[in-house]
Protein backbone atom coordinates (compact mmCIF):
# COMPACT_ATOMS: atom_id res chain seq x y z
CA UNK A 1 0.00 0.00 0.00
CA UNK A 2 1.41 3.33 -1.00
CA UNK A 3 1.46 6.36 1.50
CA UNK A 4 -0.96 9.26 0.17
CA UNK A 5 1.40 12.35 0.04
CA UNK A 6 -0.44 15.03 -1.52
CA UNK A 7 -1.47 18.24 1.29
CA UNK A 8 -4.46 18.88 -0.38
CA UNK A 9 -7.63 17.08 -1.20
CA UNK A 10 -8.16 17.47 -5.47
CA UNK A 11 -11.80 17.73 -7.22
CA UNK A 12 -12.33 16.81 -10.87
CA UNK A 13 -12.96 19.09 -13.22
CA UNK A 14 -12.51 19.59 -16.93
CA UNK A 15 -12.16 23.18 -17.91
CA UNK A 16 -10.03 24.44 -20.46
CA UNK A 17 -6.60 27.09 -19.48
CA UNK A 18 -4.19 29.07 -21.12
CA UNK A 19 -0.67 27.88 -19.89
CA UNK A 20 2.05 30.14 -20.94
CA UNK A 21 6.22 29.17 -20.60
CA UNK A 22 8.40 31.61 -21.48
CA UNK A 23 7.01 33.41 -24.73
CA UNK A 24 4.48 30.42 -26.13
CA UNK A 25 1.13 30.23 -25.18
CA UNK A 26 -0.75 26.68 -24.80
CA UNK A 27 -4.43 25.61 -24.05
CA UNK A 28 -4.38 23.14 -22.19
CA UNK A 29 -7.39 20.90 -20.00
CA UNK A 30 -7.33 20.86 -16.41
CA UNK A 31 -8.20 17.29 -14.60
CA UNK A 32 -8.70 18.29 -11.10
CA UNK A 33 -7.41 21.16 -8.81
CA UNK A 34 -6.62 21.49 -5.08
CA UNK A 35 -5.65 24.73 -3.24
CA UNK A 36 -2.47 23.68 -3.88
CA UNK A 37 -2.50 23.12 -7.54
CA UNK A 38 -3.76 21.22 -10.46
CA UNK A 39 -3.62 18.10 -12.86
CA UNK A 40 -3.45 19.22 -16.27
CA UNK A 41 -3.45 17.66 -20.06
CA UNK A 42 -1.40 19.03 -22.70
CA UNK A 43 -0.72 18.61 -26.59
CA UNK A 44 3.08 19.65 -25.06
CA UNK A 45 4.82 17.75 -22.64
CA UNK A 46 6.89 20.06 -20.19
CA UNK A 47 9.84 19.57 -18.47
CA UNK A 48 9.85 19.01 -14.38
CA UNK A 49 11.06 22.24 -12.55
CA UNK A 50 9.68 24.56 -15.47
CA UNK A 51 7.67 27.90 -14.51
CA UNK A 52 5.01 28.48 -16.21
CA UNK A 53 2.01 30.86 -16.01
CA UNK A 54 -1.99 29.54 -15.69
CA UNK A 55 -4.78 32.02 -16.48
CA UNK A 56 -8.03 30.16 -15.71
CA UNK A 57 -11.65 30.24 -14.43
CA UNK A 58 -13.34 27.22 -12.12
CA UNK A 59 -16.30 26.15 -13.63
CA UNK A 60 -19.60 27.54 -12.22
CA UNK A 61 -17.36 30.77 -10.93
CA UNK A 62 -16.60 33.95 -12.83
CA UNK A 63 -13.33 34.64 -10.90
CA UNK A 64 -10.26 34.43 -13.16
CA UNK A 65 -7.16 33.49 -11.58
CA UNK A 66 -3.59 34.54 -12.88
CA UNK A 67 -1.67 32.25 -11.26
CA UNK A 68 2.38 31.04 -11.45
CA UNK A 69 2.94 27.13 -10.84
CA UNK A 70 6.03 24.82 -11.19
CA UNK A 71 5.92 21.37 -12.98
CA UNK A 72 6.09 19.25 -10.16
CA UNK A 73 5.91 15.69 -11.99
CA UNK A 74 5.21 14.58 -15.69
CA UNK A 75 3.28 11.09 -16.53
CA UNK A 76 2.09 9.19 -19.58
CA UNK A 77 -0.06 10.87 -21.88
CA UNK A 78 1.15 14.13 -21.21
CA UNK A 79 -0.47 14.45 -17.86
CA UNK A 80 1.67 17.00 -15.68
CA UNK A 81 1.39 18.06 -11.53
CA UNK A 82 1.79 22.05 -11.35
CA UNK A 83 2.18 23.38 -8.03
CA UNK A 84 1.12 26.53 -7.74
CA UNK A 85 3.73 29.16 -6.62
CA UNK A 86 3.16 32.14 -4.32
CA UNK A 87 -0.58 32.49 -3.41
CA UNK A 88 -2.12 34.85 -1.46
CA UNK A 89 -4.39 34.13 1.26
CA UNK A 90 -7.40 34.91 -0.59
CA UNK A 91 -6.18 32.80 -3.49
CA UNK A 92 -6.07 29.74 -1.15
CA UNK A 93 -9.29 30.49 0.46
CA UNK A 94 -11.68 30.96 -2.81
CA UNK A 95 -9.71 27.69 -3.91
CA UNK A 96 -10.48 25.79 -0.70
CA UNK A 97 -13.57 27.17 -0.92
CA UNK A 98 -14.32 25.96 -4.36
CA UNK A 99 -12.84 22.11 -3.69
CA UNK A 100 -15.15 21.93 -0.52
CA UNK A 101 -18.35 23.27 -2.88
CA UNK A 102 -17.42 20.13 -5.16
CA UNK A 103 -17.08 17.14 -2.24
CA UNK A 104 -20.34 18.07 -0.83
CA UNK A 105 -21.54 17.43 -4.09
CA UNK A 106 -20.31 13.94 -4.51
């Protein structure tokens, strides 16, 4: 039996997101989200350690976040872990706030 090791509990979700690294833009599909970051799918496989830049909206909100992540881990099928880097408190709280919205609902 493995050890769970994430911090955060992560919701499903399939909304598209810009992703940007360096100068190139990407949309890209995110798989779930935490207040700590987010499962996403893209047509470009990225590199562990690389910053890159997330401008999204949770579905059912009208908030768009701007938010700065690191590539955390890389799997088949270009599936890719981004952390996301320096949030403020309110950032965290509408997040935790959204992910405890979507368990009540399961």
């Amino acid at each position: 039996m493995t050890q769970e090791r994430r911090r955060f509990r992560r919701v499903p979700i399939s909304t598209r997101i810009e992703a940007q690294v360096g100068g190139e833009f990407y949309s890209v599909t995110a798989e779930n989200v935490s207040p700590g970051g987010m499962l996403i799918r893209s047509p470009k496989t990225l590199a562990e350690g690389t910053k890159v830049k997330l401008v999204f909206t949770l579905p059912g909100t009208k908030k768009e976040y701007r938010l700065n992540g690191t590539v955390l881990h890389v799997s088949p099928n270009a599936f890719m872990g981004v952390r996301f880097d320096d949030l403020t408190p309110e950032q965290i709280q509408a997040l935790t706030l959204f992910v405890e919205s979507k368990e009540s609902t399961t």
